[in-house]
Every structure is written in structure tokens, then in C-alpha cells.
C-alpha atoms as a PDB file:
ATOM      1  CA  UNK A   1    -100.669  52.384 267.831  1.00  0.00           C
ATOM      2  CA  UNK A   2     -97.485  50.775 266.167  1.00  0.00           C
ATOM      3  CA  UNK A   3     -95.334  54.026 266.362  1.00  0.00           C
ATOM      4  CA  UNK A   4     -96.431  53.788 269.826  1.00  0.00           C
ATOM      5  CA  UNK A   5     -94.993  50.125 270.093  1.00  0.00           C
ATOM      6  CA  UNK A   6     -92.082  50.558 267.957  1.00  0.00           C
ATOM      7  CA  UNK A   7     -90.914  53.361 270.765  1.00  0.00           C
ATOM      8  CA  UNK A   8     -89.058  57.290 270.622  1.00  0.00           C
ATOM      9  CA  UNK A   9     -85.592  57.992 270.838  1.00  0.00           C
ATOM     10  CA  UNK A  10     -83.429  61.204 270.146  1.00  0.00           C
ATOM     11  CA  UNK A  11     -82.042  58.704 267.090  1.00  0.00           C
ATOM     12  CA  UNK A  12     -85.681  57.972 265.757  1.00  0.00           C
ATOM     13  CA  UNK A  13     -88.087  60.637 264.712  1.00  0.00           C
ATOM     14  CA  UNK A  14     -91.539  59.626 263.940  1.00  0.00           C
ATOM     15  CA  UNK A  15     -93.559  61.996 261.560  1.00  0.00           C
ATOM     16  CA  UNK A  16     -97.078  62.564 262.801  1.00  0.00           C
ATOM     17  CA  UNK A  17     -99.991  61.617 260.966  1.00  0.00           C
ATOM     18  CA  UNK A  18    -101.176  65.214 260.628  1.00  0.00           C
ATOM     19  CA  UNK A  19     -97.572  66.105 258.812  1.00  0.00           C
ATOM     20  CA  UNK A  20     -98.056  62.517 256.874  1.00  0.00           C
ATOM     21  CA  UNK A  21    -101.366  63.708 255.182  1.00  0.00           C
ATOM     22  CA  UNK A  22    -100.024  66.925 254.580  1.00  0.00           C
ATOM     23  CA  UNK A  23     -97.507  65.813 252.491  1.00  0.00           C
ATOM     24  CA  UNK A  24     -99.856  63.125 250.457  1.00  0.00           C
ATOM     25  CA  UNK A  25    -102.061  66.522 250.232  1.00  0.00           C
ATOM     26  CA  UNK A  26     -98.922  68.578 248.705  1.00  0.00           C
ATOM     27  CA  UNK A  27     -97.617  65.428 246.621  1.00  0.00           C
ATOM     28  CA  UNK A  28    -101.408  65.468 245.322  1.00  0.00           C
ATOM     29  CA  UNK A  29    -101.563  61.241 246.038  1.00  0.00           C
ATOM     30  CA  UNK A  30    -105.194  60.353 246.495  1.00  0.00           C
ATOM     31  CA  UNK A  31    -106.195  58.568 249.695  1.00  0.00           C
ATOM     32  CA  UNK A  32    -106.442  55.268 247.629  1.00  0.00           C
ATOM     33  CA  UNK A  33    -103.653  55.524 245.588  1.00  0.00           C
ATOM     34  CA  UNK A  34    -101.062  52.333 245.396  1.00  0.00           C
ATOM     35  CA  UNK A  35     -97.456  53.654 245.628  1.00  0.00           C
ATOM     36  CA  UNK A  36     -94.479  53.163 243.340  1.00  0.00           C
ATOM     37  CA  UNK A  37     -91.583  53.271 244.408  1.00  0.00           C
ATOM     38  CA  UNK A  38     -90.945  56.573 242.957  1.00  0.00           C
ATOM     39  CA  UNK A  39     -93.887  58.249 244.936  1.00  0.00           C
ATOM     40  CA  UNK A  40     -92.240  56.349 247.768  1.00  0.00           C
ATOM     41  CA  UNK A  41     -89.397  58.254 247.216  1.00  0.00           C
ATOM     42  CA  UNK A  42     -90.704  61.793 246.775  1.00  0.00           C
ATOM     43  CA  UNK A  43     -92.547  60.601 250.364  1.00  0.00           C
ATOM     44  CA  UNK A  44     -89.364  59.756 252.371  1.00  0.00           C
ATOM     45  CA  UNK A  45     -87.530  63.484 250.485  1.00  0.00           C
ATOM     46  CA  UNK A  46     -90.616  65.034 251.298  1.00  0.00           C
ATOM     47  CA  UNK A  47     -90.292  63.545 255.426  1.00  0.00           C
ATOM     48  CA  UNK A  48     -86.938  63.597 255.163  1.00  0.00           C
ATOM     49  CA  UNK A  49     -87.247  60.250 256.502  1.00  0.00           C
ATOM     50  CA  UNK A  50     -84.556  57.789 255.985  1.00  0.00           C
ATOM     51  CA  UNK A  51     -86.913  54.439 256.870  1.00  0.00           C
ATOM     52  CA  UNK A  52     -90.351  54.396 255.949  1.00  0.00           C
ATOM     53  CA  UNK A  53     -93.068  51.554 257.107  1.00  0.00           C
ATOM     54  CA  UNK A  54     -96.241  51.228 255.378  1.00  0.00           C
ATOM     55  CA  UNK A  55     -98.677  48.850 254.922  1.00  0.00           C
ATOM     56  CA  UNK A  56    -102.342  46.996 254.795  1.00  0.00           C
ATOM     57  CA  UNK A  57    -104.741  44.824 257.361  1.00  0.00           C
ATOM     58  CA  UNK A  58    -107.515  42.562 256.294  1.00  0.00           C
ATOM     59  CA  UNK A  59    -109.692  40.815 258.351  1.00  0.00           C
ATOM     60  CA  UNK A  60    -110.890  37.661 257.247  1.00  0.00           C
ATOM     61  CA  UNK A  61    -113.799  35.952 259.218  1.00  0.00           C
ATOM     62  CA  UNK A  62    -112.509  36.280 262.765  1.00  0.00           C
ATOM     63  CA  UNK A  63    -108.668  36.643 262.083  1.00  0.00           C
ATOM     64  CA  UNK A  64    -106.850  40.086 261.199  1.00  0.00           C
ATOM     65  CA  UNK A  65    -104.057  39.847 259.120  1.00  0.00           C
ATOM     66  CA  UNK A  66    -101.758  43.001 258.934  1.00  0.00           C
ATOM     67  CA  UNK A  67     -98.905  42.934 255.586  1.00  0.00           C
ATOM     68  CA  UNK A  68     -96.138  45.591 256.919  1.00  0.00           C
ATOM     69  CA  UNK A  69     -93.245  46.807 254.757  1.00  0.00           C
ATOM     70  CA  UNK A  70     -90.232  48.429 256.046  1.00  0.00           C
ATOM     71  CA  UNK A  71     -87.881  50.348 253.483  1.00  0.00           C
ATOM     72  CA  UNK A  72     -84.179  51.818 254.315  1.00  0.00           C
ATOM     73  CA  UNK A  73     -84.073  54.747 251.816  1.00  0.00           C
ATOM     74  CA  UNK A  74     -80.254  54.772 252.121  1.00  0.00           C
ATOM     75  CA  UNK A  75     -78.992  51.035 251.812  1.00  0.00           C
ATOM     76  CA  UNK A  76     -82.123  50.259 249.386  1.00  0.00           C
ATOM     77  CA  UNK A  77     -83.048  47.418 251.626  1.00  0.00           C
ATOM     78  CA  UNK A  78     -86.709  46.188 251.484  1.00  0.00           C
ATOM     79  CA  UNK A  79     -88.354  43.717 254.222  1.00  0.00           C
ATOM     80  CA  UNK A  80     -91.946  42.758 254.365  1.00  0.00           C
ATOM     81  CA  UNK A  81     -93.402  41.408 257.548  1.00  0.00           C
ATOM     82  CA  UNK A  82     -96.279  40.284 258.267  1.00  0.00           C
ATOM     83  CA  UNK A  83     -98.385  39.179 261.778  1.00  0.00           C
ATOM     84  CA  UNK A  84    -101.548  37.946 262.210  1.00  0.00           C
ATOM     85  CA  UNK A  85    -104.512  37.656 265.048  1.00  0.00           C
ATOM     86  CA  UNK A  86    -106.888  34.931 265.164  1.00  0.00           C
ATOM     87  CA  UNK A  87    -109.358  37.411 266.586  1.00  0.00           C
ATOM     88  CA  UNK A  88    -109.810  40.977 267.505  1.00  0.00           C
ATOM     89  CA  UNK A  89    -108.599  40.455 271.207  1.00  0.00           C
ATOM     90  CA  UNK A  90    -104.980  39.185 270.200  1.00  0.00           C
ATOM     91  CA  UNK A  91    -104.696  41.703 267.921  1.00  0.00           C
ATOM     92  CA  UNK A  92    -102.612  44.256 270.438  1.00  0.00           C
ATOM     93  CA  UNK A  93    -100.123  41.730 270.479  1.00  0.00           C
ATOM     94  CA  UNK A  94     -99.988  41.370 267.260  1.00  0.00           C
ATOM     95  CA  UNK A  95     -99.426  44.897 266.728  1.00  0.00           C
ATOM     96  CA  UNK A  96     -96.771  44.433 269.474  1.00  0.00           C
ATOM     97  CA  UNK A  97     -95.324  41.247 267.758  1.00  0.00           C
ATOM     98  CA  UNK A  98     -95.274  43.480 264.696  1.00  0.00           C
ATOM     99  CA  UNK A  99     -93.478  46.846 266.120  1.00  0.00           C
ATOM    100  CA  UNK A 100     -90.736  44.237 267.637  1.00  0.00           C
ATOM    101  CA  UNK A 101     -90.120  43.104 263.589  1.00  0.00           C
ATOM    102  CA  UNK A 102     -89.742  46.459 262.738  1.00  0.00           C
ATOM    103  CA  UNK A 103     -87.542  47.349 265.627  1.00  0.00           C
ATOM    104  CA  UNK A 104     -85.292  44.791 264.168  1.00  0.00           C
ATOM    105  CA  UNK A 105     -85.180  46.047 260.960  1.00  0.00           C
ATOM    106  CA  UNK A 106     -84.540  49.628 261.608  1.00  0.00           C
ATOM    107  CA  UNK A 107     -80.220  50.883 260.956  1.00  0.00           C
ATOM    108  CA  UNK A 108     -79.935  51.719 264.511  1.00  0.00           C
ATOM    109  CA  UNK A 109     -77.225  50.463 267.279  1.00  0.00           C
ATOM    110  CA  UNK A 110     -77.790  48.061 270.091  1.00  0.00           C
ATOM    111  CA  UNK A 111     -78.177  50.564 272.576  1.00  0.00           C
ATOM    112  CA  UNK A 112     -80.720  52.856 270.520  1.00  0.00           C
ATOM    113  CA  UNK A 113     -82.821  49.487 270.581  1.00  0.00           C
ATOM    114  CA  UNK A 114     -82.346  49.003 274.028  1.00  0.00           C
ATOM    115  CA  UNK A 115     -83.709  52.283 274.618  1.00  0.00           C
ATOM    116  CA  UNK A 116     -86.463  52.193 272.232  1.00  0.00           C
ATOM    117  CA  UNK A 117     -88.227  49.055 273.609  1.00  0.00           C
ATOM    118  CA  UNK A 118     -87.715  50.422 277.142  1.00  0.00           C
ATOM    119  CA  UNK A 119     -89.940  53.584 275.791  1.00  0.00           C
ATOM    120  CA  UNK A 120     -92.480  51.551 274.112  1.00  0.00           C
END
């Protein structure tokens, strides 16, 4: 749903989740596994990925909280975000509140934005 939100482009390549669990099954990371930034790093070599985004949701009585991370490989700069929905039906635009922060955070021109939310 958020790579859905956060949009394609010929200047941003999303890795499926299929190739994603590949390589935690070639990295041998178990499904519950907490990552260093180390493992991080053998993720985004292993995706040749530049940007990675990862993070956790918790739902707490009614409201969903989701804790997102986004991490530029190559100018080592780290941002959390973090959206919440007060129930279940806000929580598309939460998702849609969150793929905007990420947009913002990604190394890409004004134009490749443009065109990104115009795909999403």
C-alpha cells in the first residue's frame, strides 16, 4: 500500500516484496529479527537500493500508530516519521499522509516529485 502511495518513476525503483524476502532468506535474517545497522547495510548492497524505508504499526485500542524510518545509504541521513489514525477508517490517509513524508525525504529533484505524486 505505501509503495503504492509513495508513486513509480524511471528515477525510483521499488523492490518487490517477493525479491525483499528473498534476500532476508539469502542474508539468513529471521522474520523477527531487529536490524542493525550493519544488516541494514548488507540489505540496501544486497537491493542495490540507495534509500531504504522500514518500519512498525501498533494499534492501540481504536487508534493505529505506524513508526516509519527512511535511510539515504549515500549521504548517511536518517529520518523517522511517524503518522497515526484514530481508527481503522482514517487509516488510508494516514498511509497517504505517511507516503507524502517519505516523498519528501527521498534525494530526488522537483520534477521527479512532481511526477511521482501524479503516479500515486
Amino acid at each position: 500500500m505505501l509503495s503504492t502511495d509513495v508513486g513509480q518513476s524511471a528515477h525510483l525503483r521499488t523492490i518487490s516484496p517477493d525479491r525483499l524476502h528473498q534476500i532476508w532468506k539469502d542474508l539468513r535474517i529471521p522474520a523477527n529479527a531487529d536490524l542493525d545497522p550493519d544488516m541494514l547495510r548488507r540489505i540496501a548492497e544486497f537491493s542495490n537500493a540507495e534509500t531504504l524505508v522500514w518500519g512498525q504499526y501498533a494499534k492501540v485500542g481504536d487508534q493505529i500508530r505506524i513508526d516509519a524510518t527512511v535511510e539515504d545509504m549515500k549521504r548517511q541521513r536518517i529520518t523517522p516519521l511517524k503518522v497515526a489514525a484514530p481508527t481503522e477508517k482514517e487509516l488510508l490517509q494516514a498511509v497517504q499522509q505517511l507516503a507524502e513524508s517519505v516523498q519528501q525525504n527521498l534525494a530526488l529533484s522537483g520534477d521527479v516529485l512532481k511526477e511521482l505524486r501524479a503516479k500515486s
